[in-house]
N, C-alpha and C. Protein backbone atom coordinates (compact mmCIF):
# COMPACT_ATOMS: atom_id res chain seq x y z
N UNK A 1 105.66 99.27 75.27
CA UNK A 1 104.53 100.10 74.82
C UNK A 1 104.63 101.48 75.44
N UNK A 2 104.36 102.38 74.70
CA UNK A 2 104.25 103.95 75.11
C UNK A 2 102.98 104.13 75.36
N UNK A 3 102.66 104.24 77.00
CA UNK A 3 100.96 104.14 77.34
C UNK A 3 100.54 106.03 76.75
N UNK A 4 99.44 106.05 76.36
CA UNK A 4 98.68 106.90 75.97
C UNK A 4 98.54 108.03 76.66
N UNK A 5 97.98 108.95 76.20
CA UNK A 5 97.57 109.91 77.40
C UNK A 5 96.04 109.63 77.87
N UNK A 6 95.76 109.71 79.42
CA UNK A 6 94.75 109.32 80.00
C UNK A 6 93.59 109.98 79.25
N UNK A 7 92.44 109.07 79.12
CA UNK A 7 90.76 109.72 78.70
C UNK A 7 90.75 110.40 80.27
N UNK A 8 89.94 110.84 80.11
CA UNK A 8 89.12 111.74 81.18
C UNK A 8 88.82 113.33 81.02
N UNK A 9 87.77 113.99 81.46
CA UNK A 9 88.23 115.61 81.71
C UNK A 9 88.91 115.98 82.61
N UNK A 10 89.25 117.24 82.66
CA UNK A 10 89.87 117.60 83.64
C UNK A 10 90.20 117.39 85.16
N UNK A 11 88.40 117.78 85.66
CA UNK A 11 88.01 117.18 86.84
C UNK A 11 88.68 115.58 86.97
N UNK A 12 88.30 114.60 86.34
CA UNK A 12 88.63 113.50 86.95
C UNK A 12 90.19 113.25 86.79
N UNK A 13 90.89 113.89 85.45
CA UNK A 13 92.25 113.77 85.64
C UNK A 13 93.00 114.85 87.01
N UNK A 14 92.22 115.76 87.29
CA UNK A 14 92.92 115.88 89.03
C UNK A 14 92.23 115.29 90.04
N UNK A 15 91.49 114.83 89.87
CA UNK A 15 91.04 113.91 91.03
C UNK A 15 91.70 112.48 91.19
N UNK A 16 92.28 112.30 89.78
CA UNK A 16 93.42 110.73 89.59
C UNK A 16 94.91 111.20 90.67
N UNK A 17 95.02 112.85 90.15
CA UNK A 17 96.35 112.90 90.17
C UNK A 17 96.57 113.70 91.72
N UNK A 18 96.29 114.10 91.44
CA UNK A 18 95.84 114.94 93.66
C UNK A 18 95.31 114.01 94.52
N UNK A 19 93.59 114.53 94.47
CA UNK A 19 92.80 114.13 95.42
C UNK A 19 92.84 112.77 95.70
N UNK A 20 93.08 111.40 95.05
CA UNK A 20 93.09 110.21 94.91
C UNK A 20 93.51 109.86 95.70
N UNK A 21 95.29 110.16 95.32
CA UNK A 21 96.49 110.11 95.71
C UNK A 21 96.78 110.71 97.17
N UNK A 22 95.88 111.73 97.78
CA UNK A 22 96.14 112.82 99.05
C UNK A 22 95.76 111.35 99.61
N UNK A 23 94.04 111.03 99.10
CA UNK A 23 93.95 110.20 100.27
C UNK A 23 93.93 108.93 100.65
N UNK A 24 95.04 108.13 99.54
CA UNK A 24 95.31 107.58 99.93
C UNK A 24 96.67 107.35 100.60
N UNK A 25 97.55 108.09 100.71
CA UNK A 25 98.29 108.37 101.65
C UNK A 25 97.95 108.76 102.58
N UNK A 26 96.63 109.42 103.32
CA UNK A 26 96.56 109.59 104.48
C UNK A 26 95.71 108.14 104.96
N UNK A 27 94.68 107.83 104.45
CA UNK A 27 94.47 106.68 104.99
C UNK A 27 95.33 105.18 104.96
N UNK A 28 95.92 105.28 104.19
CA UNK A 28 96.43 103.79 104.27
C UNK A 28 97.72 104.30 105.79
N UNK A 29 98.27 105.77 105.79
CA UNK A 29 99.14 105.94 106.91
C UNK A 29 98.06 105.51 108.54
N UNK A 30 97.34 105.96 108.44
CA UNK A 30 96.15 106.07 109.86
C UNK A 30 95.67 104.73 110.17
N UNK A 31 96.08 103.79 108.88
CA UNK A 31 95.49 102.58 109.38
C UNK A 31 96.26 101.43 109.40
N UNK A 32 97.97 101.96 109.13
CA UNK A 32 99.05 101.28 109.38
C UNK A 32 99.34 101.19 111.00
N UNK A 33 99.07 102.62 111.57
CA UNK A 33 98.97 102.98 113.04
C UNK A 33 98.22 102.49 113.65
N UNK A 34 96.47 102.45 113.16
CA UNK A 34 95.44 102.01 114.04
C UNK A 34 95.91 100.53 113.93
N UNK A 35 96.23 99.91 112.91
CA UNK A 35 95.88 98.30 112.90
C UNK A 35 97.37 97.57 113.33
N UNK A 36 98.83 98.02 113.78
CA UNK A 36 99.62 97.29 113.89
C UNK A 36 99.51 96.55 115.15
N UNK A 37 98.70 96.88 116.04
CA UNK A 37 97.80 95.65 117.04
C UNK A 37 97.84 94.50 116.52
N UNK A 38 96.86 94.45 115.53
CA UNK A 38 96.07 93.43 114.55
C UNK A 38 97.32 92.99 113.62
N UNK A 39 98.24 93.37 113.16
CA UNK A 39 99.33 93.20 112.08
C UNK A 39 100.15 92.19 113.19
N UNK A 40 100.63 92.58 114.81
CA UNK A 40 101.20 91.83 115.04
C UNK A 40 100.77 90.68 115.66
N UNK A 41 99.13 90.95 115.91
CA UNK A 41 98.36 89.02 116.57
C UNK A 41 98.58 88.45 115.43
N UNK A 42 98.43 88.93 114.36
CA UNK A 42 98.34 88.38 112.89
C UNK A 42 99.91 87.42 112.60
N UNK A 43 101.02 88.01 112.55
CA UNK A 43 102.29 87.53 112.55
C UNK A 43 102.20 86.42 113.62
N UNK A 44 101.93 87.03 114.91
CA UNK A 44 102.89 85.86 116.02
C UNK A 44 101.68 84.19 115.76
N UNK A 45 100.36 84.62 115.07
CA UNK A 45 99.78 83.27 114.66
C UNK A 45 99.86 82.55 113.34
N UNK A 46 100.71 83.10 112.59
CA UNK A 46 101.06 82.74 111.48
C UNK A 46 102.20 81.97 111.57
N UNK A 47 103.19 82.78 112.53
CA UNK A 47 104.72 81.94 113.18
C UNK A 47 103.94 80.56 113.82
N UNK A 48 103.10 80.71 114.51
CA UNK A 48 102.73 79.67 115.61
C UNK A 48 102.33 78.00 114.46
N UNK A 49 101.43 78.52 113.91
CA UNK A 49 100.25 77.81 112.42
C UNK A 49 101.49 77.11 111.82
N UNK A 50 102.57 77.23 111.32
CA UNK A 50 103.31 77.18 110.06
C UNK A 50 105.16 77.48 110.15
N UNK A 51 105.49 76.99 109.44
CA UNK A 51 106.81 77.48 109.26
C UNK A 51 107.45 78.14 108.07
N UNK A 52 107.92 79.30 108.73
CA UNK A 52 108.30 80.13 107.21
C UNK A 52 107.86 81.77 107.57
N UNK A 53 108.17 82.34 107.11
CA UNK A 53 107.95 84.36 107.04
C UNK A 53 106.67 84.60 107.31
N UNK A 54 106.56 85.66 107.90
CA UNK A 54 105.30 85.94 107.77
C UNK A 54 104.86 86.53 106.92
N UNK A 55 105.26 87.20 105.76
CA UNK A 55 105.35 88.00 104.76
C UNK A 55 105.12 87.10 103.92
N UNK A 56 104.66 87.98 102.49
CA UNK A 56 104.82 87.07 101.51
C UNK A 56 104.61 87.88 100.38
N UNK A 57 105.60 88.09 99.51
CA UNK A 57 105.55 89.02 98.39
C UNK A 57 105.81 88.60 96.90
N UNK A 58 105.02 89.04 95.93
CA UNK A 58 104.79 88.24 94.95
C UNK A 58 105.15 89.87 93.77
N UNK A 59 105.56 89.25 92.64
CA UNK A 59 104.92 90.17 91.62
C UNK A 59 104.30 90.70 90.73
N UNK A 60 103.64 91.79 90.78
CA UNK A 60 102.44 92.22 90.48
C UNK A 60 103.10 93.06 89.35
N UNK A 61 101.21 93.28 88.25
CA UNK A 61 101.92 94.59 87.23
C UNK A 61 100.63 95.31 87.67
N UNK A 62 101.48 97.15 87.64
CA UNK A 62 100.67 98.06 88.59
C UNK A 62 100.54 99.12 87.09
N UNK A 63 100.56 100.10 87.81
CA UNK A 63 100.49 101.02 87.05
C UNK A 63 101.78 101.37 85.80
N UNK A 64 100.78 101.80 84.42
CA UNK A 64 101.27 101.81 83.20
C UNK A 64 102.36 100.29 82.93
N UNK A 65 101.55 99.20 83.69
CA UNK A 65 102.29 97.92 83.14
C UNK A 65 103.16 97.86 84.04
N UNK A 66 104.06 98.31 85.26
CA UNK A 66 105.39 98.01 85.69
C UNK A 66 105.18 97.31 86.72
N UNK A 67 106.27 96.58 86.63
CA UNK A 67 105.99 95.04 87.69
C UNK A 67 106.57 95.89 89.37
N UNK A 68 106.29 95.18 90.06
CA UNK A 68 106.01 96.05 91.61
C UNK A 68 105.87 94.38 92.93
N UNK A 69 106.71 94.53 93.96
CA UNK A 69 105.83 93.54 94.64
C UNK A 69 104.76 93.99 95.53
N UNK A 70 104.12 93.09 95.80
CA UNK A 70 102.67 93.20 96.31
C UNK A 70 102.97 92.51 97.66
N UNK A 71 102.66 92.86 98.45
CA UNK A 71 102.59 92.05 100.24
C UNK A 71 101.64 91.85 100.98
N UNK A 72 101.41 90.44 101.63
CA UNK A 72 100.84 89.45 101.89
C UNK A 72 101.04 88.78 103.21
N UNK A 73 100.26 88.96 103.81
CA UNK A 73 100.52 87.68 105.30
C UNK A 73 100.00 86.49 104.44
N UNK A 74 101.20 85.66 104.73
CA UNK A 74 101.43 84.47 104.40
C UNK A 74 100.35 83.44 104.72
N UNK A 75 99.49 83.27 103.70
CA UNK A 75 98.25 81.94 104.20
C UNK A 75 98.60 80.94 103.49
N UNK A 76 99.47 80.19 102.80
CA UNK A 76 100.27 79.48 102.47
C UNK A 76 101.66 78.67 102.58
N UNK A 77 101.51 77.11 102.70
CA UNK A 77 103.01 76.38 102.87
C UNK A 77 104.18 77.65 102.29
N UNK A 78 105.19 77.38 102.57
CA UNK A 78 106.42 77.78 101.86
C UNK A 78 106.28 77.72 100.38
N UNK A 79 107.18 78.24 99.52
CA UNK A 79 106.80 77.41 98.16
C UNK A 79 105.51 77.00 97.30
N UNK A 80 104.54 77.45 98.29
CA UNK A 80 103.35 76.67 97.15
C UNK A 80 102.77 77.82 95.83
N UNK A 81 103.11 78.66 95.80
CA UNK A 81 103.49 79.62 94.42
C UNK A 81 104.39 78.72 93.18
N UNK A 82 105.10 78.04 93.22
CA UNK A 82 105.60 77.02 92.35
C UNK A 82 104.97 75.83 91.94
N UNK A 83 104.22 75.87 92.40
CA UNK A 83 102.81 74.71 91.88
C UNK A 83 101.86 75.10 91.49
N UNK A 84 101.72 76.57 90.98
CA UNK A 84 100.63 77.31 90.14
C UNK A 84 99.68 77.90 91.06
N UNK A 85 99.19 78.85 90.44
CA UNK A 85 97.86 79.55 91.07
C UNK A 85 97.23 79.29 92.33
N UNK A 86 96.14 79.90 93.02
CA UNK A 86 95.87 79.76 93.99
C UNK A 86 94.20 78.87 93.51
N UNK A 87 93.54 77.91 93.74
CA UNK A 87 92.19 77.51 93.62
C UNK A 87 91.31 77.61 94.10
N UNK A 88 90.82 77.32 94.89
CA UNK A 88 89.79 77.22 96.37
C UNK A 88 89.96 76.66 97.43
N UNK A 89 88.76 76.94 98.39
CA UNK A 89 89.37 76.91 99.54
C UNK A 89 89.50 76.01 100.16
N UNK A 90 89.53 74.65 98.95
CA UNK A 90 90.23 73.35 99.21
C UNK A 90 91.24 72.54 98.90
N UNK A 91 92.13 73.89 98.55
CA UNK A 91 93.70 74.31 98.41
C UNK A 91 94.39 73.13 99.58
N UNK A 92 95.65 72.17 99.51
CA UNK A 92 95.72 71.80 100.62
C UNK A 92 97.03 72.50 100.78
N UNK A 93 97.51 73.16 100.37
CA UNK A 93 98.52 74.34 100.50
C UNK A 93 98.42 75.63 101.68
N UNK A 94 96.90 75.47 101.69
CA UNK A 94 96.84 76.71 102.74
C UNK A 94 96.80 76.51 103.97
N UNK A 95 97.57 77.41 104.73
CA UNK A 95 97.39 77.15 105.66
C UNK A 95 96.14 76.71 106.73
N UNK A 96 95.94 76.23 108.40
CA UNK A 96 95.16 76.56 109.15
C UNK A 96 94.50 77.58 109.33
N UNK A 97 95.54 78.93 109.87
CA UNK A 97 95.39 80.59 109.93
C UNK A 97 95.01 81.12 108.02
N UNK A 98 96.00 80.29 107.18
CA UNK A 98 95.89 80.87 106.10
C UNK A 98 94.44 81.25 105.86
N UNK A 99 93.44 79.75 105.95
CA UNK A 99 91.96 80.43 105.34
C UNK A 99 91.55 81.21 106.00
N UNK A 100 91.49 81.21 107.49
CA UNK A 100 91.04 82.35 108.03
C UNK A 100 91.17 83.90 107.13
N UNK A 101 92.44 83.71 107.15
CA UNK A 101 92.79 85.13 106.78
C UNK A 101 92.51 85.30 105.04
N UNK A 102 92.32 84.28 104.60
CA UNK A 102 91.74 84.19 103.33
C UNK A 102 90.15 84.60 103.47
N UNK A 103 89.49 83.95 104.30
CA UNK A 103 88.11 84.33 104.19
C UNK A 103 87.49 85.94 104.44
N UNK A 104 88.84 86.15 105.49
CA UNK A 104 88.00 87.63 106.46
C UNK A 104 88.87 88.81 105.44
N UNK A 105 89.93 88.37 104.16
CA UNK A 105 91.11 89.06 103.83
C UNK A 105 91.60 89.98 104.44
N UNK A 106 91.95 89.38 105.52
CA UNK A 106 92.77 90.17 106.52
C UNK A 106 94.35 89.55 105.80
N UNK A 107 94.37 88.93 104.87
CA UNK A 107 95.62 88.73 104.26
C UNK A 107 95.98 89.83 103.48
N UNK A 108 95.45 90.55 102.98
CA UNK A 108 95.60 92.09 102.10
C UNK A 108 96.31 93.03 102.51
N UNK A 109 95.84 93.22 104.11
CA UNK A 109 96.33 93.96 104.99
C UNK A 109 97.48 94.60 104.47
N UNK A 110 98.38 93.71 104.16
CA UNK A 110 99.66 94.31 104.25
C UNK A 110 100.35 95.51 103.20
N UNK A 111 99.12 95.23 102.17
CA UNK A 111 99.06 96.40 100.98
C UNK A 111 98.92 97.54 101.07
N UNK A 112 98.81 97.80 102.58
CA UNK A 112 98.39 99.24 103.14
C UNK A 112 99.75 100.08 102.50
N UNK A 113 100.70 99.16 102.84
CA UNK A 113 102.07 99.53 102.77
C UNK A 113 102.37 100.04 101.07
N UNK A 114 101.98 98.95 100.45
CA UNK A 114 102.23 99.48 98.83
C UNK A 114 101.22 100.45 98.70
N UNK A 115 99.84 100.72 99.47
CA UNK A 115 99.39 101.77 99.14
C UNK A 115 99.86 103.13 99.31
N UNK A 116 100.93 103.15 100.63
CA UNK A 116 101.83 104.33 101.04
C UNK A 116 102.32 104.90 100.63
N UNK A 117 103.34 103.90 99.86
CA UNK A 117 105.01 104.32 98.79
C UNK A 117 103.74 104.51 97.29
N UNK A 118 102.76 104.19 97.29
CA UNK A 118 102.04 104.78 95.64
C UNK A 118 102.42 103.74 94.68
N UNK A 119 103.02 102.46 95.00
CA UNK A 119 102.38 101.48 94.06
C UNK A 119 101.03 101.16 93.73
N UNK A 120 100.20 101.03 94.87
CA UNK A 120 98.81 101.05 94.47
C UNK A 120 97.81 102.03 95.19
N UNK A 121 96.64 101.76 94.85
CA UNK A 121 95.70 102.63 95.40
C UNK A 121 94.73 102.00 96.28
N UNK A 122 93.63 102.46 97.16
CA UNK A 122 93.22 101.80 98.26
C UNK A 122 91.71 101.09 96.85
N UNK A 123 91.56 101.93 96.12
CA UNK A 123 90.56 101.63 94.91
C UNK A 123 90.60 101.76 93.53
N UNK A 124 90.81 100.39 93.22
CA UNK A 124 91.32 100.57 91.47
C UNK A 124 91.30 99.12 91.00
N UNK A 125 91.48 98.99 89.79
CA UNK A 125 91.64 97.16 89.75
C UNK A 125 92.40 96.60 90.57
N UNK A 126 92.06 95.24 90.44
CA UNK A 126 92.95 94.39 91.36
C UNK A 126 93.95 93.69 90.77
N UNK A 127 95.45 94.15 91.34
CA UNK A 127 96.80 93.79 90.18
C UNK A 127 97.00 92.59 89.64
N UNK A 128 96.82 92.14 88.58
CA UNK A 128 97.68 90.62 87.66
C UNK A 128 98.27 90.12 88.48
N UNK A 129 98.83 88.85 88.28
CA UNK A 129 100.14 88.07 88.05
C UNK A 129 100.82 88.47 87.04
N UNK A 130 102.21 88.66 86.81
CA UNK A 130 102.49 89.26 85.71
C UNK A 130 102.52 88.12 84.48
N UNK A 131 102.20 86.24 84.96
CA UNK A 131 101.83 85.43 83.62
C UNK A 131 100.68 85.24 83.76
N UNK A 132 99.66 85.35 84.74
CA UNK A 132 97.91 85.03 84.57
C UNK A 132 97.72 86.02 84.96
N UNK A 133 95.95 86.45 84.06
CA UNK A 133 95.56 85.46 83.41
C UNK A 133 96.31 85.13 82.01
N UNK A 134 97.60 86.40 81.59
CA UNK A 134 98.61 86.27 80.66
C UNK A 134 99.80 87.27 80.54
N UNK A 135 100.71 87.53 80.39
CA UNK A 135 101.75 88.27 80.24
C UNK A 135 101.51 89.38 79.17
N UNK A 136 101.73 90.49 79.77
CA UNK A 136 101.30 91.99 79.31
C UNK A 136 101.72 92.51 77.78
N UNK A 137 102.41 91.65 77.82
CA UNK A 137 102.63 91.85 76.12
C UNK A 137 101.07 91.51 75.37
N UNK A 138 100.57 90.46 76.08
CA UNK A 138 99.73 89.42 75.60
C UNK A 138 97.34 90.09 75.46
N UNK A 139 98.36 91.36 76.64
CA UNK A 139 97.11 91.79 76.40
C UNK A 139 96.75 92.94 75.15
N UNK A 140 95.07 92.97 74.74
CA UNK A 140 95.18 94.07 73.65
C UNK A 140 94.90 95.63 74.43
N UNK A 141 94.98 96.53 73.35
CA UNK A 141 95.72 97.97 73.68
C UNK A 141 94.72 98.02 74.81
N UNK A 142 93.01 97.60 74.24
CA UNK A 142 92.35 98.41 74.69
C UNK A 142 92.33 97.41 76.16
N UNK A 143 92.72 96.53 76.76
CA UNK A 143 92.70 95.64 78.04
C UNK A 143 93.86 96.59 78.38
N UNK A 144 94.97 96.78 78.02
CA UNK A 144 95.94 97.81 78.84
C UNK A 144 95.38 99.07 79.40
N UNK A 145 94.08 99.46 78.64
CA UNK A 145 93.98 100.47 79.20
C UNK A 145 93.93 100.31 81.01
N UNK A 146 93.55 98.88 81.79
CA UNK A 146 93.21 99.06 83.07
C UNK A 146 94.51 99.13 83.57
N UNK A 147 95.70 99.62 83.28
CA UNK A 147 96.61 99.68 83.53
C UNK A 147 97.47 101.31 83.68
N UNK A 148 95.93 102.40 83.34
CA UNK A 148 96.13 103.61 83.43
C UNK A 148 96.03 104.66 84.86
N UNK A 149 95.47 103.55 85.89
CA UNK A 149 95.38 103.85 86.63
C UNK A 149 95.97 102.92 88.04
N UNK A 150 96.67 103.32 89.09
CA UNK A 150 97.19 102.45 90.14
C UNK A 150 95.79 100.92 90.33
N UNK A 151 96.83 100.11 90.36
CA UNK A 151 95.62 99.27 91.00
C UNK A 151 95.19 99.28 92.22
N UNK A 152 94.23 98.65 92.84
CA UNK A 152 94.02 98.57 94.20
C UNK A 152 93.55 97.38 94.64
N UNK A 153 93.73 98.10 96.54
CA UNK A 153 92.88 96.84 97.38
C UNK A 153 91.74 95.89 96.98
N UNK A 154 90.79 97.36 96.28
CA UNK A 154 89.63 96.54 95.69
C UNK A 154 88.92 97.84 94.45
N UNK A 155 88.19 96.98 93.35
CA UNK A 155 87.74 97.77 92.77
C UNK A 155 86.41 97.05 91.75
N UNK A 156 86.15 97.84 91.40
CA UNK A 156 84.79 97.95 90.22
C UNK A 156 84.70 95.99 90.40
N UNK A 157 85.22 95.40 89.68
CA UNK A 157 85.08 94.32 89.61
C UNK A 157 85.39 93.35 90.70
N UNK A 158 85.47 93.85 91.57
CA UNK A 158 85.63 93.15 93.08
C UNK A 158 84.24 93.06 93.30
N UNK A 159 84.01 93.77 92.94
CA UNK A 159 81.82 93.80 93.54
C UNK A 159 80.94 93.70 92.97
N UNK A 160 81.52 93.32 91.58
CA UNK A 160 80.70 92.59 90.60
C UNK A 160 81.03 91.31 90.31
N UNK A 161 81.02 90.62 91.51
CA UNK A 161 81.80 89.19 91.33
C UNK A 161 83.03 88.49 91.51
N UNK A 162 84.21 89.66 91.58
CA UNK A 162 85.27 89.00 92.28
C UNK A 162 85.73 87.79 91.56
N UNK A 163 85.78 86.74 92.37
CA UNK A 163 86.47 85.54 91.61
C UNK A 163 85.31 84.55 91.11
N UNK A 164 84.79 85.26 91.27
CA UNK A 164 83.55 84.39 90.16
C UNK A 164 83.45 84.55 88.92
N UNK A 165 84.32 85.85 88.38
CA UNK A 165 84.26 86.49 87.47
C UNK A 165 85.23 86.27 86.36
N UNK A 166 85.21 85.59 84.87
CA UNK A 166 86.20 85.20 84.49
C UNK A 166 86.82 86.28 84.02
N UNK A 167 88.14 86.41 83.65
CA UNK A 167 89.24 87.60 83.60
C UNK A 167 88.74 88.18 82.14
N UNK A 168 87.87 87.83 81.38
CA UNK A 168 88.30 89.00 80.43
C UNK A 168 87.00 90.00 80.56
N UNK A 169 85.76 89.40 81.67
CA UNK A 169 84.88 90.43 81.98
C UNK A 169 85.57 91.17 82.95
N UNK A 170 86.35 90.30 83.93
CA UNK A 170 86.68 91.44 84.70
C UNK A 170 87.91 92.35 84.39
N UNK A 171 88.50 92.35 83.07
CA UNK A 171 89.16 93.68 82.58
C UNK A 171 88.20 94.83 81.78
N UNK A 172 87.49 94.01 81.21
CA UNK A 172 86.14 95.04 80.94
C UNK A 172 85.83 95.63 82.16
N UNK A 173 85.57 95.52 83.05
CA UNK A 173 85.22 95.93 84.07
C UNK A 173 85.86 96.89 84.97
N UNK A 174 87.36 96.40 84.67
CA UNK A 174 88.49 97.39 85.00
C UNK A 174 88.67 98.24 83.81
N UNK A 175 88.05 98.32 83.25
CA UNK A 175 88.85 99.21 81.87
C UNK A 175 87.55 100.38 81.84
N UNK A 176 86.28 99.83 82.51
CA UNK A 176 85.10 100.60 82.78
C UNK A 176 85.70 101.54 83.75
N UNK A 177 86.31 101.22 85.11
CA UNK A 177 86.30 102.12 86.09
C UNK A 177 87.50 103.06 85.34
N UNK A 178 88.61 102.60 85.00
CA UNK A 178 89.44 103.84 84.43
C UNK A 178 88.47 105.07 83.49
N UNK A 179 87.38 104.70 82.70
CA UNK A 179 87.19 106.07 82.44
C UNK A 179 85.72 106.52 83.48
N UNK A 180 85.67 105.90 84.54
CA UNK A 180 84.49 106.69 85.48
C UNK A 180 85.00 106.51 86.89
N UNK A 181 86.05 107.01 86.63
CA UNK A 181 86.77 107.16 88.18
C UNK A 181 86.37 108.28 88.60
N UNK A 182 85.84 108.19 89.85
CA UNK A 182 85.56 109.27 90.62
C UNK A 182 85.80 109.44 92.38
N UNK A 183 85.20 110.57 93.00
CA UNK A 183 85.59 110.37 94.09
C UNK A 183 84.68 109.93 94.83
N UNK A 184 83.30 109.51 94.17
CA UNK A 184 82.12 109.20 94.68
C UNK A 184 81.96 107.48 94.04
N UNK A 185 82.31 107.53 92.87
CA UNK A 185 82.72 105.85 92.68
C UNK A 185 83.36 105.02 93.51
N UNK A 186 84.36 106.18 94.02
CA UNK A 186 85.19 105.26 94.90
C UNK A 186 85.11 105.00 95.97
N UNK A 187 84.26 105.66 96.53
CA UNK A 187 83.21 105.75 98.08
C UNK A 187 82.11 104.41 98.28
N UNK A 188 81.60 104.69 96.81
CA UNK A 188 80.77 103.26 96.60
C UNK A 188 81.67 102.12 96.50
N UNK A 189 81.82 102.38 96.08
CA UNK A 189 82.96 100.89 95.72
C UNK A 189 83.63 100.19 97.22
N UNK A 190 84.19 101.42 98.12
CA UNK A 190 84.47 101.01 99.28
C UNK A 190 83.20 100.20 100.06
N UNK A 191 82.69 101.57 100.43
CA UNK A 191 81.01 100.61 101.38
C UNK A 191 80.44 99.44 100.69
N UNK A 192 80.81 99.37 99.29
CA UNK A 192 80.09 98.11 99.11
C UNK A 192 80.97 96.47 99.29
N UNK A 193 82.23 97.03 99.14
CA UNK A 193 83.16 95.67 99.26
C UNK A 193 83.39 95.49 101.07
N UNK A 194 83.16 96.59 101.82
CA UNK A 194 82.78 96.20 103.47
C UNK A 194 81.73 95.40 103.63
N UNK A 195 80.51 95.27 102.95
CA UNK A 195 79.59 94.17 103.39
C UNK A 195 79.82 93.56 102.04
N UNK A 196 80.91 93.40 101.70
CA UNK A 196 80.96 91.54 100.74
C UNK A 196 81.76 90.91 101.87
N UNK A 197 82.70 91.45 101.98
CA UNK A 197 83.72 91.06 102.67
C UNK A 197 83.06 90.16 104.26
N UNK A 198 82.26 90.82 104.47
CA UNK A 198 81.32 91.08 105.96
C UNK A 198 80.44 89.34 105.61
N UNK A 199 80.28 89.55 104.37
CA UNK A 199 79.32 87.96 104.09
C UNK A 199 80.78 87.31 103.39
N UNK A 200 81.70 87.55 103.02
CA UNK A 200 82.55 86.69 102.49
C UNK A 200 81.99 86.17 101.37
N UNK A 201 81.21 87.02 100.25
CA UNK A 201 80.28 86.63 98.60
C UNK A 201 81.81 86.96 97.83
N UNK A 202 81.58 85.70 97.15
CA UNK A 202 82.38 85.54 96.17
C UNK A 202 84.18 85.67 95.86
N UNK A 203 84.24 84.89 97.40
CA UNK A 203 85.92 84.84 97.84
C UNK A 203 86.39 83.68 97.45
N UNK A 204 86.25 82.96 96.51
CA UNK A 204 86.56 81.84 96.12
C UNK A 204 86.24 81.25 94.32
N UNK A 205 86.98 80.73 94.02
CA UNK A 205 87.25 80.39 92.40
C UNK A 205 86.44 79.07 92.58
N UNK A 206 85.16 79.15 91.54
CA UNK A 206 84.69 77.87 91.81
C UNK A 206 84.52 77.20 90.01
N UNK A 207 85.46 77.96 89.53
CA UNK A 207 85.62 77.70 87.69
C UNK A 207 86.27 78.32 87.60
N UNK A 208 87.04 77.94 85.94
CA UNK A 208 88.25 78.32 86.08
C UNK A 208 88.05 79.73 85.26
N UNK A 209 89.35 80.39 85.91
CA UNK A 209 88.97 82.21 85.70
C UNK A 209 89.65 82.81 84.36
N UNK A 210 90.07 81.62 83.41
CA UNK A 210 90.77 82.36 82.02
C UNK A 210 90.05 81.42 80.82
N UNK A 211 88.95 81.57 80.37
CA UNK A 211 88.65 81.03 79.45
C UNK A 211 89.33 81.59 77.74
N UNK A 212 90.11 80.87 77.12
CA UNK A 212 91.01 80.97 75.97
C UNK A 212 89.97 81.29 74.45
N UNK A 213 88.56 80.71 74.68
CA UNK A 213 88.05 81.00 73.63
C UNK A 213 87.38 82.36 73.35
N UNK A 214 87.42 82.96 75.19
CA UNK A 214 86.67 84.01 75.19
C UNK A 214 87.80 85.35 74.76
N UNK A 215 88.96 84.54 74.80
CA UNK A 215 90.03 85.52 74.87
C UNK A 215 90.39 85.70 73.50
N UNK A 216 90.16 84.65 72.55
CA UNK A 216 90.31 84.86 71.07
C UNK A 216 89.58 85.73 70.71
N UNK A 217 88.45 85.67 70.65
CA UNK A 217 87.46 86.43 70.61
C UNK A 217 87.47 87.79 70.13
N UNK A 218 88.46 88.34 71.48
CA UNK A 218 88.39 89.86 71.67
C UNK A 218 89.75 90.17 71.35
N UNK A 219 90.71 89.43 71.17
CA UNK A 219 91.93 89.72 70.20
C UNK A 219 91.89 89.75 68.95
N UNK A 220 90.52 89.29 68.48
CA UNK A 220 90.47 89.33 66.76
C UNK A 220 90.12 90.64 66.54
């Protein structure tokens, strides 16, 4: 697919393409520094918990559709990506440390890094699997659109429910923030996913997140 040229005015198309971008390279750099304390208690209890990397990189589709890996402190057995999706947090795949770091997502952490190199952004949707909730061919034009902008750590639909949220509201939802991206959206969006995170609302799949009839629906 030949992605479109972005909606927006001016203002917000340099605020996508500058200001966004300035800062998230400076913050995700300042907090690679402040937090590799925390990055390495994080590793040497993950080694301790489990056997296997401490890393864990998967692939994601980022911006204008292109697949990218995504990185992860490992809250998971070896291998348990080959037995499908992740469920709840009565997964018996996950680790001891894993839920921890599942609950507080201090497992994210490590995206600081893809936020650096400009695979993603510190605020924007939150990237696919590149086969769930379906393979990008599979989505319609107007669901690609959330694909016009980097994804991120967290965004629009992170705080409207998160994984409570089944996937084709929350591409509506992502397809909302691509045309009201701002630099004040994205301010909100931050302070508000610090106190989800802070109560841990809605970190867990408690139904399943791809309903097929809802998806016909909006392909007709």
């Amino acid at each position: 697919m030949i992605w479109a040229k972005q909606k927006g005015g001016k203002e917000q198309q340099m605020y996508r393409k500058y200001v966004k971008r300035s800062i998230d390279i400076i913050l995700s750099a300042v907090g690679l520094i402040c937090l590799c304390w925390l990055f390495a208690i994080i590793a040497v209890t993950i080694k301790l918990d489990s056997k296997g990397p401490v890393m864990f990189k998967q692939k994601r589709l980022g911006l204008r559709g292109k697949e990218y890996n995504i990185y992860k402190f490992r809250s998971m057995c070896v291998g348990a990506e080959k037995l499908g999706v992740y469920s709840d947090n009565r997964d018996v795949r996950v680790t001891k440390i894993g839920k921890i770091l599942r609950a507080t997502s201090l497992d994210e952490l490590p995206q600081l890094v893809n936020v650096l190199v400009g695979d993603m952004s510190l605020i924007g949707p939150r990237p696919p699997l590149t086969y769930h909730p379906w393979p990008l061919e599979e989505y319609t034009n107007e669901q690609k659109r959330m694909f016009d902008v980097r994804p991120g750590l967290t965004g629009w639909a992170q705080i409207h429910g998160r994984k409570d949220v089944e996937w084709n509201k929350r591409i509506e939802l992502n397809v909302w923030y691509v045309d009201h991206c701002s630099f004040f959206l994205d301010i909100r969006i931050f302070f508000v996913t610090i106190f989800k995170v802070i109560l841990n609302e809605n970190n867990e799949n408690k139904s399943a997140t791809v309903k097929d009839n809802n998806r016909d629906l909006i392909n007709k």
